[in-house]
C-alpha atoms as a PDB file:
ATOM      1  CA  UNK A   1      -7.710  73.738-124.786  1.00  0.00           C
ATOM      2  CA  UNK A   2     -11.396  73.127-123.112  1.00  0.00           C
ATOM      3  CA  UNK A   3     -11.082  72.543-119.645  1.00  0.00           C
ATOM      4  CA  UNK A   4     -14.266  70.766-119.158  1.00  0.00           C
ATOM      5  CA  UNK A   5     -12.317  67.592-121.452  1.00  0.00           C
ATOM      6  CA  UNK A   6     -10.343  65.672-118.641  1.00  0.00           C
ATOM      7  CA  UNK A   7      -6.754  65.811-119.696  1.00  0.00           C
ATOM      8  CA  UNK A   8      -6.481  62.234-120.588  1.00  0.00           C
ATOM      9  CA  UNK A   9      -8.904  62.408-123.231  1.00  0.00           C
ATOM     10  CA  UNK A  10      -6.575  65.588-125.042  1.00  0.00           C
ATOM     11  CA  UNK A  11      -4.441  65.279-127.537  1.00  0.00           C
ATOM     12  CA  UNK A  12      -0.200  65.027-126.541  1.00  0.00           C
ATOM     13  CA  UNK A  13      -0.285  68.464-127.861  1.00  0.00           C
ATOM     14  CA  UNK A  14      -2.611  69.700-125.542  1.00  0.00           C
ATOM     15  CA  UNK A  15      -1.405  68.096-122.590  1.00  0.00           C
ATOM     16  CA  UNK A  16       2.341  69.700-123.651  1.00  0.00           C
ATOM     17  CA  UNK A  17       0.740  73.068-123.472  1.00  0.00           C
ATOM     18  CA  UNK A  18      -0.623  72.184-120.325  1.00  0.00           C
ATOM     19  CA  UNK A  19       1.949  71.441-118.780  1.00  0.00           C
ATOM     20  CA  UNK A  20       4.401  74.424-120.256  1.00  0.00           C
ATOM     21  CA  UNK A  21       1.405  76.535-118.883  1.00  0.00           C
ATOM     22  CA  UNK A  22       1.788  75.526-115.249  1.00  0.00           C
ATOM     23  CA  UNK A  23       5.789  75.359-115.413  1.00  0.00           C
ATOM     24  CA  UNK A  24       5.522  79.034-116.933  1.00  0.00           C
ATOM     25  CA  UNK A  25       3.466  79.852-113.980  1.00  0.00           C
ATOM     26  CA  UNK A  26       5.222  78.535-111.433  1.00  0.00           C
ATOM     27  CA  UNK A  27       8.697  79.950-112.869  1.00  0.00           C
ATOM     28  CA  UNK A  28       7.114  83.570-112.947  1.00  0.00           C
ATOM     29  CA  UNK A  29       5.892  83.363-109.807  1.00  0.00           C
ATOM     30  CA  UNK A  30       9.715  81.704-108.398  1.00  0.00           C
ATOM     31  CA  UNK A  31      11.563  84.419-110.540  1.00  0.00           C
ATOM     32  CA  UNK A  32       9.353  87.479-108.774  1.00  0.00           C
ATOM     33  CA  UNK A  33       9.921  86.086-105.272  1.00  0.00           C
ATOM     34  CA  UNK A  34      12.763  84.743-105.029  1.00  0.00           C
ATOM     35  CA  UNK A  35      15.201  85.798-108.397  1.00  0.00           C
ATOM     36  CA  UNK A  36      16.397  83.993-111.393  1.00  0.00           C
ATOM     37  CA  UNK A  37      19.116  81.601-109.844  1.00  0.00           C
ATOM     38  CA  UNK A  38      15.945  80.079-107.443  1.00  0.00           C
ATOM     39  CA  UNK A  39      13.433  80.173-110.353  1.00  0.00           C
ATOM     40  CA  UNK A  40      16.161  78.386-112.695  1.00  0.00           C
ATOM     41  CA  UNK A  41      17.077  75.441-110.014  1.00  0.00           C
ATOM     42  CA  UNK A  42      13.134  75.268-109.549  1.00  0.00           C
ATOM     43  CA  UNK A  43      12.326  74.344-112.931  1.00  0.00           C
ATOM     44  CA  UNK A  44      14.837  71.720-113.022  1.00  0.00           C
ATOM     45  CA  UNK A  45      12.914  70.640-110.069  1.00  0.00           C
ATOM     46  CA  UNK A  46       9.720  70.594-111.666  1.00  0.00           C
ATOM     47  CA  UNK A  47      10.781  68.576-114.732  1.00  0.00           C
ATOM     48  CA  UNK A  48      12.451  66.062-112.217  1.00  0.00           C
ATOM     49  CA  UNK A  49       9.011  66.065-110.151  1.00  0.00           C
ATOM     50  CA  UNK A  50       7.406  65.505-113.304  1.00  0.00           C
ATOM     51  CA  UNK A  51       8.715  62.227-113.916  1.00  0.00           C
ATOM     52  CA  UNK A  52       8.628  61.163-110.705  1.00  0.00           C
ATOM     53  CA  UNK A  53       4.851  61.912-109.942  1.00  0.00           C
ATOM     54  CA  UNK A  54       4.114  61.235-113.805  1.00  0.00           C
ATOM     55  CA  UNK A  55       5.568  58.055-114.679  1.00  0.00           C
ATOM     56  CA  UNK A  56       4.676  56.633-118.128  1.00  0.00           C
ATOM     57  CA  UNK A  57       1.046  58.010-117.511  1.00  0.00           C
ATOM     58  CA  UNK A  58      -0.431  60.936-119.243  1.00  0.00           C
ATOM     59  CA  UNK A  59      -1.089  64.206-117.252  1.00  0.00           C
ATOM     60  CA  UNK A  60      -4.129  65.672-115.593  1.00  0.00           C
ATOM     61  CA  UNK A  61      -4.236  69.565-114.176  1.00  0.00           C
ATOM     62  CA  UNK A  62      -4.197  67.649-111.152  1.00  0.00           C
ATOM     63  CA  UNK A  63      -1.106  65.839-111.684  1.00  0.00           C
ATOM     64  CA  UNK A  64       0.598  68.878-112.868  1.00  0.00           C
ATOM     65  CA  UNK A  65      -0.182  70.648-109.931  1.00  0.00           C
ATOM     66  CA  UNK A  66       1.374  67.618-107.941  1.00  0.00           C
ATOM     67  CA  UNK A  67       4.230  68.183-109.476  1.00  0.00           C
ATOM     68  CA  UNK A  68       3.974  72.016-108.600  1.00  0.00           C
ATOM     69  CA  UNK A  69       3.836  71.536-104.971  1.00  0.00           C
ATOM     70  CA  UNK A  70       6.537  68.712-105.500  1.00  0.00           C
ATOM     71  CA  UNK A  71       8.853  71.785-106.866  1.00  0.00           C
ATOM     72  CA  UNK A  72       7.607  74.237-104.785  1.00  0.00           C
ATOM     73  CA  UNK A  73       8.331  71.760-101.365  1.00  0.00           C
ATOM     74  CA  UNK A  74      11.953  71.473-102.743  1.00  0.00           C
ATOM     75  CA  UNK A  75      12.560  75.303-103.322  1.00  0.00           C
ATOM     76  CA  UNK A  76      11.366  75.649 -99.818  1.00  0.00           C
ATOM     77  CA  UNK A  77      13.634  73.437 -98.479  1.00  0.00           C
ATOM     78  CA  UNK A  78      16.715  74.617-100.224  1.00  0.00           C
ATOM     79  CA  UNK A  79      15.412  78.331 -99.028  1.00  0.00           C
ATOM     80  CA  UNK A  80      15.724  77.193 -95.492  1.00  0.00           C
ATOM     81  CA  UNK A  81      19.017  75.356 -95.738  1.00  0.00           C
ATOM     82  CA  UNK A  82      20.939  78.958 -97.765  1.00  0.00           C
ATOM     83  CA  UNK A  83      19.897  81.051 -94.422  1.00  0.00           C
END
């Protein structure tokens, strides 16, 4: 994957990776905070972000991330309403 090509111009394949490569992320980083239970409900978050921000259009790293901060909003907000 070059990241100097803008994601629209990559192949489906390479925007699947991309995207598996940020959700992988962000559910490491979920899991090592905040457990499995939180990093679980988070990436059913993130694949429910992803077709909201997404649409029917193709992904960019930008629009990934989006979606990231979409996921990561929502796992705040259920933090604050379990204390």
């Amino acid at each position: 994957m070059n990241p100097n090509v803008p994601a629209s111009e990559l192949p489906f394949i390479d925007q699947l990776a991309m995207a598996e490569l940020e959700l992988s992320a962000f559910f490491a980083a979920v899991e090592t905070l905040f457990g499995l239970k939180q990093a679980d409900l988070s990436a059913e978050d993130w694949l429910i972000a992803t077709e909201q921000v997404l649409g029917d259009k193709q992904a960019t790293h930008r629009d990934l991330r989006a979606v990231t901060i979409v996921a990561s909003s929502r796992l705040a907000h259920r933090l604050i309403v379990e204390r």
